[in-house]
C-alpha atoms as a PDB file:
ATOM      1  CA  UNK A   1     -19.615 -36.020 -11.634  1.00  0.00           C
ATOM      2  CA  UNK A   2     -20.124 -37.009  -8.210  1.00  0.00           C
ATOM      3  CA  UNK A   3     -16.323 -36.746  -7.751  1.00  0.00           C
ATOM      4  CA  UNK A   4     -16.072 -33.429  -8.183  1.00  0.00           C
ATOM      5  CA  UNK A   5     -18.897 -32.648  -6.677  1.00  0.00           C
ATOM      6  CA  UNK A   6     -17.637 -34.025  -3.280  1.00  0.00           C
ATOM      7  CA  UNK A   7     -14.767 -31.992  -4.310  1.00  0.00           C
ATOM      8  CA  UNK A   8     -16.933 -29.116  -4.694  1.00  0.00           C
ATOM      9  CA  UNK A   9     -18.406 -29.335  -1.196  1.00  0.00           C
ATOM     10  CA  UNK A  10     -15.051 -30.091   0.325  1.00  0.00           C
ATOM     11  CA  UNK A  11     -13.758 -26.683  -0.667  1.00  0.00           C
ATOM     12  CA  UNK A  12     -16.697 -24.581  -0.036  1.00  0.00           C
ATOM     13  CA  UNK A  13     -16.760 -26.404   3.759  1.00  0.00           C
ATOM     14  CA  UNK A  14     -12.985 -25.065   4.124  1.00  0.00           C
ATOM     15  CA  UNK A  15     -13.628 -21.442   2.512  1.00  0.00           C
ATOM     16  CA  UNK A  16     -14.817 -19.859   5.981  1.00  0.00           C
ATOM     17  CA  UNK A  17     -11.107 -21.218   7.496  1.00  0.00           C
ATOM     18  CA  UNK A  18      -9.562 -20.063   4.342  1.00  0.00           C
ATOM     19  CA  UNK A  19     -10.926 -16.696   4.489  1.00  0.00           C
ATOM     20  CA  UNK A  20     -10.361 -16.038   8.182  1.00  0.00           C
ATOM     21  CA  UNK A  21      -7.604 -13.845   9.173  1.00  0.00           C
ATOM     22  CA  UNK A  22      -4.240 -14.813  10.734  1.00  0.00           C
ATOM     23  CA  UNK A  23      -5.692 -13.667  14.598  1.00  0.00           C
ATOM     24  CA  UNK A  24      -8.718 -15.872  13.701  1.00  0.00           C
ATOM     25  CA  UNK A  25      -6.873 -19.181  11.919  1.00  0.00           C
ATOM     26  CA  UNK A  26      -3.297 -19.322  14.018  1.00  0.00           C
ATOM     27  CA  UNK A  27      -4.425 -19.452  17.699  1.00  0.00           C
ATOM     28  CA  UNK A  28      -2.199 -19.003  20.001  1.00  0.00           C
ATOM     29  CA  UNK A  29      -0.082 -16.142  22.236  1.00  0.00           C
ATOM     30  CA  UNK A  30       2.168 -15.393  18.795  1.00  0.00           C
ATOM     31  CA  UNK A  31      -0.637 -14.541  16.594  1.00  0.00           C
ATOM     32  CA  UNK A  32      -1.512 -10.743  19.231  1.00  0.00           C
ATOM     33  CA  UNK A  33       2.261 -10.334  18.190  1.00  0.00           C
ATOM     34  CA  UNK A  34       2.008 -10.771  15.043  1.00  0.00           C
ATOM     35  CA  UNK A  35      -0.938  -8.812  14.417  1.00  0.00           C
ATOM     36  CA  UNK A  36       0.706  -5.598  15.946  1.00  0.00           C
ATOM     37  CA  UNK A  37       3.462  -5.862  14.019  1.00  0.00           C
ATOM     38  CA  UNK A  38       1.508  -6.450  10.618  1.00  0.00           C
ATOM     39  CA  UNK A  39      -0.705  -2.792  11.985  1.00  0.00           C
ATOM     40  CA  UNK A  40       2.940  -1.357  12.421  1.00  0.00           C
ATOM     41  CA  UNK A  41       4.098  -2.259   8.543  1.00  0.00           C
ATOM     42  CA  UNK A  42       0.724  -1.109   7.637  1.00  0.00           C
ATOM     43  CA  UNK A  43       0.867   2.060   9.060  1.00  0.00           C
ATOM     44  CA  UNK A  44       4.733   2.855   8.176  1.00  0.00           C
ATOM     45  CA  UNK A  45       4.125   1.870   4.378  1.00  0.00           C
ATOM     46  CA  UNK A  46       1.102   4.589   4.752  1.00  0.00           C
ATOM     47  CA  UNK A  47       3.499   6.754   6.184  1.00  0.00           C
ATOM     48  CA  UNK A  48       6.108   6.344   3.322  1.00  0.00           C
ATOM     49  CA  UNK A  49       3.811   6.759   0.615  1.00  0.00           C
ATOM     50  CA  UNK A  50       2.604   9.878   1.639  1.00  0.00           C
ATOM     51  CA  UNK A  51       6.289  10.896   2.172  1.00  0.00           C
ATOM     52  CA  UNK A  52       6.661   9.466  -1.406  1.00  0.00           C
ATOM     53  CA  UNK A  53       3.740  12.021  -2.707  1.00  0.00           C
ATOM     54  CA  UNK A  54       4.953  14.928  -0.661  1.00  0.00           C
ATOM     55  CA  UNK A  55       8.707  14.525  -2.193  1.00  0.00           C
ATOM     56  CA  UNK A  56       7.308  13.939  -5.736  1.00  0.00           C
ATOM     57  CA  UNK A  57       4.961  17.054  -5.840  1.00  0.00           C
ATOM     58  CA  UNK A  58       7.825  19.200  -3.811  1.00  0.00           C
ATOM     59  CA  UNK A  59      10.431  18.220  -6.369  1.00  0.00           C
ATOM     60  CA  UNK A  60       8.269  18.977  -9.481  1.00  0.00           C
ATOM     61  CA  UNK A  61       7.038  22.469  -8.154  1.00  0.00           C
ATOM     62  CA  UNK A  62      10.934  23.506  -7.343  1.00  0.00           C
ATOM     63  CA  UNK A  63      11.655  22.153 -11.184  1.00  0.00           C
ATOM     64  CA  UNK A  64       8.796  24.030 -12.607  1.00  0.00           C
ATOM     65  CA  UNK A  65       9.423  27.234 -10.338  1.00  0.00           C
ATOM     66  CA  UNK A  66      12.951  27.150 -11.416  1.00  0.00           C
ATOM     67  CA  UNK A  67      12.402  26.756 -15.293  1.00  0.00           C
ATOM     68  CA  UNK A  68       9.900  29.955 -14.823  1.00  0.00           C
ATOM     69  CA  UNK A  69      12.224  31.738 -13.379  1.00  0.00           C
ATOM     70  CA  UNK A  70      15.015  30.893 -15.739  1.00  0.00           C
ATOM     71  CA  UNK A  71      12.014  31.761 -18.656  1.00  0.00           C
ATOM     72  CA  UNK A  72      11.656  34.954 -17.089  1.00  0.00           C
ATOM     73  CA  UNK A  73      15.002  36.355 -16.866  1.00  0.00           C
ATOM     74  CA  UNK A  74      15.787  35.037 -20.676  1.00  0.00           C
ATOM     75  CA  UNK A  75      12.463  37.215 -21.331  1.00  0.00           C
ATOM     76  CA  UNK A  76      13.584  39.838 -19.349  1.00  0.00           C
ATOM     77  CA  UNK A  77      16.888  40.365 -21.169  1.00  0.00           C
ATOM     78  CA  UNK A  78      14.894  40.502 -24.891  1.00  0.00           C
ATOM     79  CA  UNK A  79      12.852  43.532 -23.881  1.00  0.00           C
END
């Protein structure tokens, strides 16, 4: 019991270091770098996701304006 309680303490002493981010736990000149560039990925993957939503809903209102219109006309030649 005392073994892993040692073992315990150990860990929870090395959470705040586990925790930190990589600008807190890598110093250095490399890790302002770094940093940026992990912002930059951030912010294109935002930027390609909302691409992602814009094509999605664009593509499903041309297919549902087209099958209208193709409704229509087939409606239009019954009447």
């Amino acid at each position: 019991m005392k073994a892993f309680c040692a073992a315990l303490l150990a860990l929870l002493l090395q959470a705040g270091p586990l925790l930190a981010c990589a600008g807190c736990r890598e110093p250095g000149e490399d890790v302002e770098a770094s940093t940026i560039m992990a912002g930059v990925g951030l912010s294109w993957s935002v930027l390609f996701m909302l691409a992602f939503v814009l094509v999605l809903g664009g593509g499903l209102s041309a297919f549902m304006w087209k099958t209208v219109k193709d409704v229509d006309a087939r409606n239009a030649g019954n009447e």
